[in-house]
N, C-alpha and C. Protein backbone atom coordinates (compact mmCIF):
# COMPACT_ATOMS: atom_id res chain seq x y z
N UNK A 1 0.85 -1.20 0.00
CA UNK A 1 0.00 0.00 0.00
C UNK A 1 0.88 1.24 0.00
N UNK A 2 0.65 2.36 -0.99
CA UNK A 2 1.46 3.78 -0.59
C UNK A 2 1.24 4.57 0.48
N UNK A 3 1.36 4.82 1.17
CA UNK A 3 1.12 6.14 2.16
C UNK A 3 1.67 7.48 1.69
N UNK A 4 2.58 6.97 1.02
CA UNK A 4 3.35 8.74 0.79
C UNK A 4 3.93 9.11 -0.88
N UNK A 5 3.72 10.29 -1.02
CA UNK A 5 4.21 10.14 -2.70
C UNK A 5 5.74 11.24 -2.25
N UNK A 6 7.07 11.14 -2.89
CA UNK A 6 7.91 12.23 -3.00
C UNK A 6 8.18 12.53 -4.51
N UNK A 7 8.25 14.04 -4.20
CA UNK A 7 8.06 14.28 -5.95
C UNK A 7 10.11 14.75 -6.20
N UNK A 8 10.68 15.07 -7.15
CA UNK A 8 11.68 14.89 -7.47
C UNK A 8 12.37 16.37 -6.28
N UNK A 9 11.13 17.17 -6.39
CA UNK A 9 11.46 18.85 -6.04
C UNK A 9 11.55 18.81 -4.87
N UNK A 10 10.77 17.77 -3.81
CA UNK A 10 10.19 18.28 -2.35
C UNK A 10 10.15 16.80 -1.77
N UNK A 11 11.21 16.92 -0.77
CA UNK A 11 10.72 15.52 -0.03
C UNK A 11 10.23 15.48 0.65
N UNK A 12 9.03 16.26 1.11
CA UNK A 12 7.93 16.23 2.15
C UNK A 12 6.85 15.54 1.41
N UNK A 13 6.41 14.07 2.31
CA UNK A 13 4.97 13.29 1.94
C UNK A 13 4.03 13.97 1.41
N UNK A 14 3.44 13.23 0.37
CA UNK A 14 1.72 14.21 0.27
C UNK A 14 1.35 13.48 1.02
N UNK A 15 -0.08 14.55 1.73
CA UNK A 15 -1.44 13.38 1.94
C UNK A 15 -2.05 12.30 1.41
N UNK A 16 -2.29 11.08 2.49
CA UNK A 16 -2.84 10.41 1.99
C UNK A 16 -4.28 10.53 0.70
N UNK A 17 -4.83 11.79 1.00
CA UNK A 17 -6.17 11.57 -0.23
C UNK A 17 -5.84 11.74 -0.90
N UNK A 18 -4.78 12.46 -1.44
CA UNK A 18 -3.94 12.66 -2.74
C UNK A 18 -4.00 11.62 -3.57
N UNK A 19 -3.91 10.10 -2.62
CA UNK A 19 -3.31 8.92 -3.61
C UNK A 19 -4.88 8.04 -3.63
N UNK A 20 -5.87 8.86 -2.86
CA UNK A 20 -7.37 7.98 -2.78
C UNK A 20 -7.75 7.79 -4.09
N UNK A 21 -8.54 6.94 -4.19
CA UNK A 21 -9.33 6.72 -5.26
C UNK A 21 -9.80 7.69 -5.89
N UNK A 22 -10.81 8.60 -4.92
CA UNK A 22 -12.11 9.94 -5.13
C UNK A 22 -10.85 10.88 -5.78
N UNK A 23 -9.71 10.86 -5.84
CA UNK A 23 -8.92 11.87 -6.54
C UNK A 23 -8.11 11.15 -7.09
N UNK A 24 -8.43 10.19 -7.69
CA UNK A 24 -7.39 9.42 -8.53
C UNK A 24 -6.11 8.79 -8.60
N UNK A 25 -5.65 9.66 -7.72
CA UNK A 25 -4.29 9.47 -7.29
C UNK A 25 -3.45 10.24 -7.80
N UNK A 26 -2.35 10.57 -7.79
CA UNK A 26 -1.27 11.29 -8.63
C UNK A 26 -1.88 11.74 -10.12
N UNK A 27 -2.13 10.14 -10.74
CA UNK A 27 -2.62 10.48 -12.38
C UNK A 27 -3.58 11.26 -12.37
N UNK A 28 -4.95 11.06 -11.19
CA UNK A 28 -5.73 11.81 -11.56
C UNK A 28 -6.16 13.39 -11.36
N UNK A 29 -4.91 13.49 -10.15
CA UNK A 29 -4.54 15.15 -9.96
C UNK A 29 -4.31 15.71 -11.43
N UNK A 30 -3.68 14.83 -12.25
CA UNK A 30 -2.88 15.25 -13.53
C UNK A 30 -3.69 15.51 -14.36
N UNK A 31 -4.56 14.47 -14.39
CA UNK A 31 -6.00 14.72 -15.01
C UNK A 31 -6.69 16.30 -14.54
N UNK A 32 -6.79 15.89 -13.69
CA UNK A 32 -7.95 16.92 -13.60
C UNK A 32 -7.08 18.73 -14.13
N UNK A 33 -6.04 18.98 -13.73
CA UNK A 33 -5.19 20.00 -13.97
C UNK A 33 -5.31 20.07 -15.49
N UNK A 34 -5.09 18.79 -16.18
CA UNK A 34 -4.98 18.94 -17.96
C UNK A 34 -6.38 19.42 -18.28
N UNK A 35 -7.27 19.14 -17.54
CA UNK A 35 -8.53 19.01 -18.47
C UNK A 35 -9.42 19.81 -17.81
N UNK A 36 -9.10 20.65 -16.73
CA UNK A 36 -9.47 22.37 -16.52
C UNK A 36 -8.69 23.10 -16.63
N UNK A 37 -8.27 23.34 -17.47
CA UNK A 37 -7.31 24.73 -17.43
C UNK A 37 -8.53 25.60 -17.91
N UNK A 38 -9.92 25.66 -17.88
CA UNK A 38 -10.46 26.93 -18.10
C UNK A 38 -10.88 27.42 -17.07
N UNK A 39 -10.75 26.91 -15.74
CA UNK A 39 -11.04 27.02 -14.31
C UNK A 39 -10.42 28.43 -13.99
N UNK A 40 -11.61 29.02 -13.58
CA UNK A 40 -11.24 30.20 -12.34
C UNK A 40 -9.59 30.56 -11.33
N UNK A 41 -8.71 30.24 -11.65
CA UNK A 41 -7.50 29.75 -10.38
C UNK A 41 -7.08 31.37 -9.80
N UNK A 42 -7.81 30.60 -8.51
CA UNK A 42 -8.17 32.12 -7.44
C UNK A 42 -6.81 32.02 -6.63
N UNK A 43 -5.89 30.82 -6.55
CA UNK A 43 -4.84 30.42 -5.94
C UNK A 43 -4.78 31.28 -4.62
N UNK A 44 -5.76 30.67 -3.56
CA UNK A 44 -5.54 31.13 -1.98
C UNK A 44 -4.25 30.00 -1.62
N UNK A 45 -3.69 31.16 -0.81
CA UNK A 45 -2.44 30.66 -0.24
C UNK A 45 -2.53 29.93 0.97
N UNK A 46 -1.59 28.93 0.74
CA UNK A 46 -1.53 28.21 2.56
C UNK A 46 -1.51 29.25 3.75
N UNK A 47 -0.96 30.61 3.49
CA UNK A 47 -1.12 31.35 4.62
C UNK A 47 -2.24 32.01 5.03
N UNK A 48 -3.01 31.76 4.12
CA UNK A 48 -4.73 32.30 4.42
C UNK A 48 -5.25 31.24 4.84
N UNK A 49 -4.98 30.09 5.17
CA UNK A 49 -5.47 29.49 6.44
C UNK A 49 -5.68 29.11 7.36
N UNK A 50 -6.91 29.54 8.25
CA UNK A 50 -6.74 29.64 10.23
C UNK A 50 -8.16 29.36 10.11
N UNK A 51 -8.03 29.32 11.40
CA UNK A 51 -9.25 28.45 12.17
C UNK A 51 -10.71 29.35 11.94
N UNK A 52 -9.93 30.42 11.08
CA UNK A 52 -11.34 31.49 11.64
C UNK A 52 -12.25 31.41 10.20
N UNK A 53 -11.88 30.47 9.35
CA UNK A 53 -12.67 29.87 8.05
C UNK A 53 -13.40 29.10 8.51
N UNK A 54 -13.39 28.49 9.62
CA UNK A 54 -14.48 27.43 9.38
C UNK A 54 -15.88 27.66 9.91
N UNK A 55 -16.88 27.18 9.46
CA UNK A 55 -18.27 27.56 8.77
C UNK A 55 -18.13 28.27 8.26
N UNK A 56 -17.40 28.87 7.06
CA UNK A 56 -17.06 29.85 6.03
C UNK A 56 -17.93 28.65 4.39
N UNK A 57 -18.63 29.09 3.77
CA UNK A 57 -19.08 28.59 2.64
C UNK A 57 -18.08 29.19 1.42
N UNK A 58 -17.92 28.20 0.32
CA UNK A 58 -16.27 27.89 0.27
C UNK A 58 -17.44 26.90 -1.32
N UNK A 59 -16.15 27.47 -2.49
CA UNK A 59 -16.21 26.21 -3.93
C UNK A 59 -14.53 25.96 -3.78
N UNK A 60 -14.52 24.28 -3.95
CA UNK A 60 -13.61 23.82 -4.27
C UNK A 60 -13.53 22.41 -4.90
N UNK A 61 -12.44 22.56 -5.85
CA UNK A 61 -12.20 21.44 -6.20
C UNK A 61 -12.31 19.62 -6.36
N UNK A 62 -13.31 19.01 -6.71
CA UNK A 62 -13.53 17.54 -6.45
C UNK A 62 -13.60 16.65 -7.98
N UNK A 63 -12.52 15.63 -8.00
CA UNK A 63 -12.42 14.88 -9.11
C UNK A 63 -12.58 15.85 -10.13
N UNK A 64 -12.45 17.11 -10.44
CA UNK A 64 -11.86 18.06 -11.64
C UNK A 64 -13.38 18.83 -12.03
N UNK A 65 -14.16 19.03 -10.95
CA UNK A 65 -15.42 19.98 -10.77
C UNK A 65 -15.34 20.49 -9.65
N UNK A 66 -15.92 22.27 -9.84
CA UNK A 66 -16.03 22.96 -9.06
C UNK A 66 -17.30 23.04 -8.15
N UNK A 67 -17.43 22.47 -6.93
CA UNK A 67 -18.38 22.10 -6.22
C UNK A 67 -18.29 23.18 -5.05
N UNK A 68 -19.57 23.18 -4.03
CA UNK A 68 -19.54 24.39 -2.97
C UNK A 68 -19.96 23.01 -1.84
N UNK A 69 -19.66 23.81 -0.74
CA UNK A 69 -19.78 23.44 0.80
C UNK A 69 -19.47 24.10 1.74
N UNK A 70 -19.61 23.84 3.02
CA UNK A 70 -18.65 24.46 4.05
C UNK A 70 -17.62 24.01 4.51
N UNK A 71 -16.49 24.74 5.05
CA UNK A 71 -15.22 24.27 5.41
C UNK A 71 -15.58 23.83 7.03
N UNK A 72 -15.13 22.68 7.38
CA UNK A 72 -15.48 22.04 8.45
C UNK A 72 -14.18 22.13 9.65
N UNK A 73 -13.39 22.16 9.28
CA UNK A 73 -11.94 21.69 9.94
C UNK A 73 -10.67 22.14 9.23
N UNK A 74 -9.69 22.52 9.74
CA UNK A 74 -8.12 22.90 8.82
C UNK A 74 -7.31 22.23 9.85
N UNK A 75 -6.19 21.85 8.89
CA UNK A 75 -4.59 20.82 9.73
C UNK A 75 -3.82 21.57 8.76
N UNK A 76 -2.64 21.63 10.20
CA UNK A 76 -1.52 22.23 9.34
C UNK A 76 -0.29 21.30 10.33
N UNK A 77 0.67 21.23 9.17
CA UNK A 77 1.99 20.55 9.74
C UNK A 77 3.62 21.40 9.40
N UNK A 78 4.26 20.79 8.80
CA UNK A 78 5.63 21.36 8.56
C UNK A 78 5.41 21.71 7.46
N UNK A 79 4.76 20.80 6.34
CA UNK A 79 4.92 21.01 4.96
C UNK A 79 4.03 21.64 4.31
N UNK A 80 2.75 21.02 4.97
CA UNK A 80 1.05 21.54 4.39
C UNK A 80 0.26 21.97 4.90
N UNK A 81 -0.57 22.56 4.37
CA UNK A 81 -1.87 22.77 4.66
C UNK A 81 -3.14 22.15 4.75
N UNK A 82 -4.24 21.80 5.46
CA UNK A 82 -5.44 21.01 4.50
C UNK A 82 -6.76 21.80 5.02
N UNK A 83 -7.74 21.84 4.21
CA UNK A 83 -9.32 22.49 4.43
C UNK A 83 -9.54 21.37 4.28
N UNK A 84 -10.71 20.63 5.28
CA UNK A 84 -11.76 20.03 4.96
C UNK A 84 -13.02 20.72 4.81
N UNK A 85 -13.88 20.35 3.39
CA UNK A 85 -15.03 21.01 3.42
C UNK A 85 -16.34 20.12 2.95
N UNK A 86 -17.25 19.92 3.70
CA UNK A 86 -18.34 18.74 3.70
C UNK A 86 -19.09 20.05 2.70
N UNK A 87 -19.64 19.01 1.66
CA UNK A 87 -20.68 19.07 0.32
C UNK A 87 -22.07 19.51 0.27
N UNK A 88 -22.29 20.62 -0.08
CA UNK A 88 -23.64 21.04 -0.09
C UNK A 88 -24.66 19.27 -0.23
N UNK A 89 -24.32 19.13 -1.12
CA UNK A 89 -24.65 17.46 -1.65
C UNK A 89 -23.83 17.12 -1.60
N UNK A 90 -23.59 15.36 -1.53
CA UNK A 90 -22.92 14.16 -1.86
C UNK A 90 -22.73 14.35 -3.41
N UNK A 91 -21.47 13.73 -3.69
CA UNK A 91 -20.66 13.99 -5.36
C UNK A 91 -20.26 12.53 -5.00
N UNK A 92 -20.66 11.99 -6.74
CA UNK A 92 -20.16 10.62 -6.78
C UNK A 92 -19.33 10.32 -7.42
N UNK A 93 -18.31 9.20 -6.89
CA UNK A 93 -16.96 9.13 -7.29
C UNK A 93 -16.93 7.12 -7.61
N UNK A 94 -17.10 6.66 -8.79
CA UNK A 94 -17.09 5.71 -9.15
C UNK A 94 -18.24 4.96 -8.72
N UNK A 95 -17.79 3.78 -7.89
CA UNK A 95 -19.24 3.46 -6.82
C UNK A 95 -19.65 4.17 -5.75
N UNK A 96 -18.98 4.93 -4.96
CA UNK A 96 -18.87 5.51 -3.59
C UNK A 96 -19.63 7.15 -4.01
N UNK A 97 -19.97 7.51 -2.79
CA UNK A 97 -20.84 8.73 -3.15
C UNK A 97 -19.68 9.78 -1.72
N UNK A 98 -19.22 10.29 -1.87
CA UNK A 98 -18.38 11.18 -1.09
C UNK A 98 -19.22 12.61 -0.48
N UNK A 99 -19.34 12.94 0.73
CA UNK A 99 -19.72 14.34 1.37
C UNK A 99 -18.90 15.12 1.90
N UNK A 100 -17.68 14.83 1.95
CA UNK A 100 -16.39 15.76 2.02
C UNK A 100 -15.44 15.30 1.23
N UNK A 101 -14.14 16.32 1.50
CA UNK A 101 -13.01 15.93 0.91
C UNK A 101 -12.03 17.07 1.18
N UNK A 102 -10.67 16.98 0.93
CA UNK A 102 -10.07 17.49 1.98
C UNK A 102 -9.07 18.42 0.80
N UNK A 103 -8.84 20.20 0.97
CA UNK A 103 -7.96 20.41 0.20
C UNK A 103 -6.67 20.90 0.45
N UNK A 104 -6.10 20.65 -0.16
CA UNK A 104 -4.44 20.27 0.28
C UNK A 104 -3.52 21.21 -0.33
N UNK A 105 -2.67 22.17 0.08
CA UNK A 105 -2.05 23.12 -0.02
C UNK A 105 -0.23 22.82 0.59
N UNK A 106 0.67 22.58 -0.46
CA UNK A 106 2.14 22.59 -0.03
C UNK A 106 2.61 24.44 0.26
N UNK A 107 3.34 23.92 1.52
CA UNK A 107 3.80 25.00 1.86
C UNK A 107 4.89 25.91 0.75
N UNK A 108 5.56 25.07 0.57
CA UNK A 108 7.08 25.26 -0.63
C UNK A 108 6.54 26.04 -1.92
N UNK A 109 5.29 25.45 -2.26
CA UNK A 109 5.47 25.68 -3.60
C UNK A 109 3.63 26.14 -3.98
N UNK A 110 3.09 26.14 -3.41
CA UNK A 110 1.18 26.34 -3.21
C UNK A 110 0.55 25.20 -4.26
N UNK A 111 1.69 24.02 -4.37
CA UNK A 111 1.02 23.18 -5.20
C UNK A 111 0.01 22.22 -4.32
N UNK A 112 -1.33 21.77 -5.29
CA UNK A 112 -1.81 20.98 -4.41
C UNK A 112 -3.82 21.55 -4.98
N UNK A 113 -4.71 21.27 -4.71
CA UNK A 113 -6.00 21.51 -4.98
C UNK A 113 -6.77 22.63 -3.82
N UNK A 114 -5.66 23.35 -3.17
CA UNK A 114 -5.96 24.28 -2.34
C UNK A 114 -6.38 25.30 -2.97
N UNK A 115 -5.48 25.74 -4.11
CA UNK A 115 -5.21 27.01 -5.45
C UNK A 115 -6.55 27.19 -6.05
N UNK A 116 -7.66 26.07 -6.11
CA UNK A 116 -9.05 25.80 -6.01
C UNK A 116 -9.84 26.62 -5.15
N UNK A 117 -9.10 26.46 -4.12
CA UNK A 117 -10.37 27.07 -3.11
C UNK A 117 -10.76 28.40 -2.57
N UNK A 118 -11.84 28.43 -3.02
CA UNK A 118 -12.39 30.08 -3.17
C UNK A 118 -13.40 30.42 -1.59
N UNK A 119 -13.14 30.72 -1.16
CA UNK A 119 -14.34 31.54 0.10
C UNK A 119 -15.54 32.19 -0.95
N UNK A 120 -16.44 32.02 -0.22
CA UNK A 120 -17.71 32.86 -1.19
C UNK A 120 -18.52 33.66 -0.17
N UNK A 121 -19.14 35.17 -0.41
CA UNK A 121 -19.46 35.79 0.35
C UNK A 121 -20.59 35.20 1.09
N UNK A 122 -20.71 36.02 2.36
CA UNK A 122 -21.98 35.51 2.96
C UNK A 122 -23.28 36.01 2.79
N UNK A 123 -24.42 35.33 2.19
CA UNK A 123 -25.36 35.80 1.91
C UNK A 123 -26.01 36.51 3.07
N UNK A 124 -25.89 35.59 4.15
CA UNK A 124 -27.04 35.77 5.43
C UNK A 124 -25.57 35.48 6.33
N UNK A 125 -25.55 36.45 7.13
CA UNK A 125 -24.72 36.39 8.47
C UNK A 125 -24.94 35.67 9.67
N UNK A 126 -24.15 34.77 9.66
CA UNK A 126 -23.89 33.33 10.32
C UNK A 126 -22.95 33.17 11.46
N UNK A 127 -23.93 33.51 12.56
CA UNK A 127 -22.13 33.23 14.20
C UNK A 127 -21.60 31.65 14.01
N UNK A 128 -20.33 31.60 14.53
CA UNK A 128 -19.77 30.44 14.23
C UNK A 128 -18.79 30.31 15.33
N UNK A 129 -19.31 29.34 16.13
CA UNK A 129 -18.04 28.98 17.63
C UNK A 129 -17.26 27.30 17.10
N UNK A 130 -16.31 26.97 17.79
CA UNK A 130 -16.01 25.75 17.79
C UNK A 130 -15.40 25.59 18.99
N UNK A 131 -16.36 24.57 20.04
CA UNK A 131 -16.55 23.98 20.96
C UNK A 131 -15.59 22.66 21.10
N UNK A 132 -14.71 22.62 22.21
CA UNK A 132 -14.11 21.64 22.67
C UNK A 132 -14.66 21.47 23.94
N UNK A 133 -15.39 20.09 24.18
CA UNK A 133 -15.85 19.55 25.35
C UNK A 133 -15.13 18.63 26.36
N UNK A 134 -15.45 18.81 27.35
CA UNK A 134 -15.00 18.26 28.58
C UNK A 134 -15.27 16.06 28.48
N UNK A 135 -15.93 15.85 27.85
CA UNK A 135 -16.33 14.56 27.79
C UNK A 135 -16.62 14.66 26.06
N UNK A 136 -16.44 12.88 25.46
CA UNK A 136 -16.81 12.56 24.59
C UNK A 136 -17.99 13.22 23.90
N UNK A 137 -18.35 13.55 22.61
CA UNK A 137 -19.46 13.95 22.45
C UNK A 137 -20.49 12.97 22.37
N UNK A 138 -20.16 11.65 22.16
CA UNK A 138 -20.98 10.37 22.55
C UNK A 138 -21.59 10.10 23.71
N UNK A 139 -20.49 10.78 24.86
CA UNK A 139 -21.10 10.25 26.28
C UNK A 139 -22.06 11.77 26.34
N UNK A 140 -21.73 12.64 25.79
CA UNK A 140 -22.51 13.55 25.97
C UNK A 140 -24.13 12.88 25.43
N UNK A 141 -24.37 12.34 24.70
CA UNK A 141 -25.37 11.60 23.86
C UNK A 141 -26.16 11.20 25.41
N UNK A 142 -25.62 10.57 25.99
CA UNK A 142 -26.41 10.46 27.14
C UNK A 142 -27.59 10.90 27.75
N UNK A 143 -27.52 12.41 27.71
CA UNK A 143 -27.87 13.63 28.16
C UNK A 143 -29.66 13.01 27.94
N UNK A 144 -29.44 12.82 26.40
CA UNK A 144 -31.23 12.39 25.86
C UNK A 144 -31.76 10.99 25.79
N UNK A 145 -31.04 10.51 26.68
CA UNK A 145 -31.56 8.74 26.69
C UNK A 145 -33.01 8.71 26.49
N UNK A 146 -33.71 9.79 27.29
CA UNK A 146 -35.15 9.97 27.57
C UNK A 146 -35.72 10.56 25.93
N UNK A 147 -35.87 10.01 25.00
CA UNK A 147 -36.36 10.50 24.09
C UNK A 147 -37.74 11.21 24.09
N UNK A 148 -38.52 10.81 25.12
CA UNK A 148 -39.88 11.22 24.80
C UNK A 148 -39.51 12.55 25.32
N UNK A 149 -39.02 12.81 26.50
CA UNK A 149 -38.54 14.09 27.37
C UNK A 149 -37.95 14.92 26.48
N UNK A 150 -36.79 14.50 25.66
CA UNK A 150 -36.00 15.83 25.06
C UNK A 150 -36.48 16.16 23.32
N UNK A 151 -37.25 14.67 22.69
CA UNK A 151 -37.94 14.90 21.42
C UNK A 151 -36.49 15.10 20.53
N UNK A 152 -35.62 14.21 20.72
CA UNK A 152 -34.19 13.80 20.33
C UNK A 152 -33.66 12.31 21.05
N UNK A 153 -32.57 12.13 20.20
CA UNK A 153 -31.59 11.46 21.09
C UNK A 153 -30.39 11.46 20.94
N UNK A 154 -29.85 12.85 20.93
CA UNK A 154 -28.39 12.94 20.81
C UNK A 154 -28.42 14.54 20.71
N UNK A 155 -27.04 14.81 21.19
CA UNK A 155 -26.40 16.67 20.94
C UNK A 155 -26.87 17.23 19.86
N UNK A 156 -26.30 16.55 18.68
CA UNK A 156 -26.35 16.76 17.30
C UNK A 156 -27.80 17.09 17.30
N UNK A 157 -28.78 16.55 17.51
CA UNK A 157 -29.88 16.20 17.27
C UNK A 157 -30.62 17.52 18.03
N UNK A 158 -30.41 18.06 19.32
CA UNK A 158 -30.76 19.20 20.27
C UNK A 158 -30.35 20.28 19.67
N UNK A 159 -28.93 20.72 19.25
CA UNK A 159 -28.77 22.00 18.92
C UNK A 159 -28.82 22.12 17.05
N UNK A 160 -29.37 21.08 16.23
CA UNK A 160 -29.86 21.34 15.54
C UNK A 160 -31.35 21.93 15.45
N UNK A 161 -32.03 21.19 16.44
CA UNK A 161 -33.21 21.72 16.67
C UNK A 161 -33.56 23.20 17.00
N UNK A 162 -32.61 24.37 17.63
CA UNK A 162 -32.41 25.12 17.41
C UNK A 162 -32.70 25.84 16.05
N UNK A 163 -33.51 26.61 15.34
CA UNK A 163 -33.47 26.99 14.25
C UNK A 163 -32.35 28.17 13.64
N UNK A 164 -32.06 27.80 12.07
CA UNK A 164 -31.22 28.19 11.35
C UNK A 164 -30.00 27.86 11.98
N UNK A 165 -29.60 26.56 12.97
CA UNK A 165 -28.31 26.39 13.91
C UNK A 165 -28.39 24.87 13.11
N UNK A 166 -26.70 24.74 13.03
CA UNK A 166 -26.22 23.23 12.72
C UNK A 166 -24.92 23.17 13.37
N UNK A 167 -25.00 21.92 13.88
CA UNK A 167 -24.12 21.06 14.82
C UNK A 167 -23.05 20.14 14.18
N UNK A 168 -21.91 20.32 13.89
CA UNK A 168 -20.98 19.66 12.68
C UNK A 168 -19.54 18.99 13.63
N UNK A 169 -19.89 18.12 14.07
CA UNK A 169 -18.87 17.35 14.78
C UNK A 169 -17.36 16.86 14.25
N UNK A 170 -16.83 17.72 14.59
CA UNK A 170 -15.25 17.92 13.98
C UNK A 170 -14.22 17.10 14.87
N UNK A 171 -14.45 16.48 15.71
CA UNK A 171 -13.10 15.48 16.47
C UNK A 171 -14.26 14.50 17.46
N UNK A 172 -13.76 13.74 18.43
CA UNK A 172 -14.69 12.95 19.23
C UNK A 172 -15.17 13.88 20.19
N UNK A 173 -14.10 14.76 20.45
CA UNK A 173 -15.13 15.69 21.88
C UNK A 173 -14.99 17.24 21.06
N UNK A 174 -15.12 17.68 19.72
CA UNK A 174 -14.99 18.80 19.21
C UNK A 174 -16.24 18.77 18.25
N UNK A 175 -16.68 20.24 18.01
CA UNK A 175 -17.93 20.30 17.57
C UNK A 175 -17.84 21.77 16.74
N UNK A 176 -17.99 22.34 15.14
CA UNK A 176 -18.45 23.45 15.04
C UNK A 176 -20.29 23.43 14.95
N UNK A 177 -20.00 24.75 15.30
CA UNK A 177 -21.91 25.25 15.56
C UNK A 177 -22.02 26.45 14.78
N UNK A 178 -22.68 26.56 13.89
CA UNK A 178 -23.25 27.97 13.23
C UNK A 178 -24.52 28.29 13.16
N UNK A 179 -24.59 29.26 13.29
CA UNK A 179 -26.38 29.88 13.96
C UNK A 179 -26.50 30.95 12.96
N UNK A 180 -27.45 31.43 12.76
CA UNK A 180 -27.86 33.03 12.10
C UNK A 180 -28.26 33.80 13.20
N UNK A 181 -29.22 33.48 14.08
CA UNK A 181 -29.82 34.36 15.55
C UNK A 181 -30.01 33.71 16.73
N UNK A 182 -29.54 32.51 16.72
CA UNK A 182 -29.66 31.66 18.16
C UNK A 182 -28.17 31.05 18.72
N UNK A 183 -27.18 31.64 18.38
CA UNK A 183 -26.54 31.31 19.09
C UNK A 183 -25.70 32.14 20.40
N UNK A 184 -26.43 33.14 20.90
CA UNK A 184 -26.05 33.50 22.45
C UNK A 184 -27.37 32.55 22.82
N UNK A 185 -28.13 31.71 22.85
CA UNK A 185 -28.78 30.68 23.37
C UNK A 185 -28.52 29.37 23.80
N UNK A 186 -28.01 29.06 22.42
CA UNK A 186 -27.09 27.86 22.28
C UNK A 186 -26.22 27.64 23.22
N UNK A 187 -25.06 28.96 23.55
CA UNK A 187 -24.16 29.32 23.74
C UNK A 187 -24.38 28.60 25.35
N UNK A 188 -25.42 29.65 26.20
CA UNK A 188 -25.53 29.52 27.21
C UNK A 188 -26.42 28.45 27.76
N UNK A 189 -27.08 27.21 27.05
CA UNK A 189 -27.44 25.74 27.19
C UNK A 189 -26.49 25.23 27.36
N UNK A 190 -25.15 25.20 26.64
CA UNK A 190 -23.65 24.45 26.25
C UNK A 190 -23.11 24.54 27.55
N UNK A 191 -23.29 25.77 28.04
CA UNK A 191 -22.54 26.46 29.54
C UNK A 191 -22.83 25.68 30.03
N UNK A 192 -24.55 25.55 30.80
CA UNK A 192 -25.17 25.18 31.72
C UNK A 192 -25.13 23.97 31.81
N UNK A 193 -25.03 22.99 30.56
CA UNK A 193 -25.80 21.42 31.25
C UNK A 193 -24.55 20.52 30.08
N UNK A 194 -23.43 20.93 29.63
CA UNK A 194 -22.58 19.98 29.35
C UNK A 194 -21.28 20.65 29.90
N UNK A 195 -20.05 19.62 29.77
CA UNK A 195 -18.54 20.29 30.46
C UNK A 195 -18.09 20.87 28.99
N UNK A 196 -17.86 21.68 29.36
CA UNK A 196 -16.46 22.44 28.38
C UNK A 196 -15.22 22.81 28.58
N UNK A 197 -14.73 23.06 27.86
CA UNK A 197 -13.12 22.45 28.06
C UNK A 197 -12.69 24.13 27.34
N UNK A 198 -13.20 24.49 25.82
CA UNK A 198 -12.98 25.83 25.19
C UNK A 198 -13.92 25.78 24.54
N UNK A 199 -14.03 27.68 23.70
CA UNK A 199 -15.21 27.54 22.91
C UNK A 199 -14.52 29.10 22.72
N UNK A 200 -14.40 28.78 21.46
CA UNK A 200 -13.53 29.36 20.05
C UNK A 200 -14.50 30.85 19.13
N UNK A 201 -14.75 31.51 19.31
CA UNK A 201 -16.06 32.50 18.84
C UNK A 201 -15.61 32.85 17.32
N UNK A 202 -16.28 32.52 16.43
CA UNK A 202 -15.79 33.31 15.08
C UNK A 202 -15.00 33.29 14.02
């Protein structure tokens, strides 16, 4: 199995999705580069990315179409960059139907399907925290064992109920939340009746 590609220029690993299927692998990076060159290339830099993109609505790059979503999560290391951004819709990739995918930005050189990714304005103004909890967000699940009582059975499930608010679970005890007008509500439910650990505004 590969884990790592080195190219002649840069001996820093790519990411593994680089070599996934849903992007073809090497060839099909190659692909897709040959066979858009009429593409938009807005080329955002690895240094325009921080934490303060995410729930930011965002077109980028998938199997050599320009698709929209929100950015869910960013990793950064020595070499790279990565946006993850989950899919307005699911995009299908052979048999498999994919709802994210991850874009990847080299530090050295801005090569990579990052150069893709465009921020898009905000139609409707959207608060956006990201919550690190004190306990699993599973054991948090607990909370609604009583389904008839809470008319849920799970976190996800409560502060979606919240209107114009979605609950996007980014690690086992990490969570982004974006609201349009309910989240100093949200905010202060989260306080009161689960542990928190941080909670990230914006």
């Amino acid at each position: 199995m590969i884990t790592a590609i080195q190219t002649a220029n840069c001996s820093a690993p790519l990411p593994k999705h680089l070599t996934s299927a849903a992007n073809g692998g090497m060839n099909g990076w190659r692909k897709k580069k040959r066979y858009n060159n009429n593409l938009k290339v807005t080329f955002m830099k690895t240094t325009e990315v921080n934490k303060r993109i995410i729930g930011r609505r965002c077109k980028c790059i998938f199997t050599g179409l320009l698709v929209t979503g929100i950015i869910e999560a960013v990793e950064e290391n020595e070499h790279s960059v990565q946006v993850k951004v989950r899919f307005d819709t699911p995009h299908q990739w052979g048999d498999e139907l994919y709802s994210y995918d991850w874009s990847f930005g080299r530090k050295t050189d801005g090569f990579g399907s990052l150069k893709y990714l465009e921020l898009l304005p905000d139609e409707t103004t959207f608060d956006a925290m990201i919550v690190t909890f004190g306990d699993p967000i599973g054991t948090l699940d607990g909370i609604f064992e009583d389904v008839k009582t809470w008319g849920v059975c799970s976190l996800k499930g409560w502060i979606d109920s919240y209107e114009s608010t979605r609950f996007t679970p980014i690690d086992v005890d990490k969570a982004v939340i974006t609201s349009e007008y309910n989240m100093e509500c949200v905010k202060e439910w989260l306080e009161h009746n689960t542990p928190i650990k941080d909670i990230i505004i914006g």
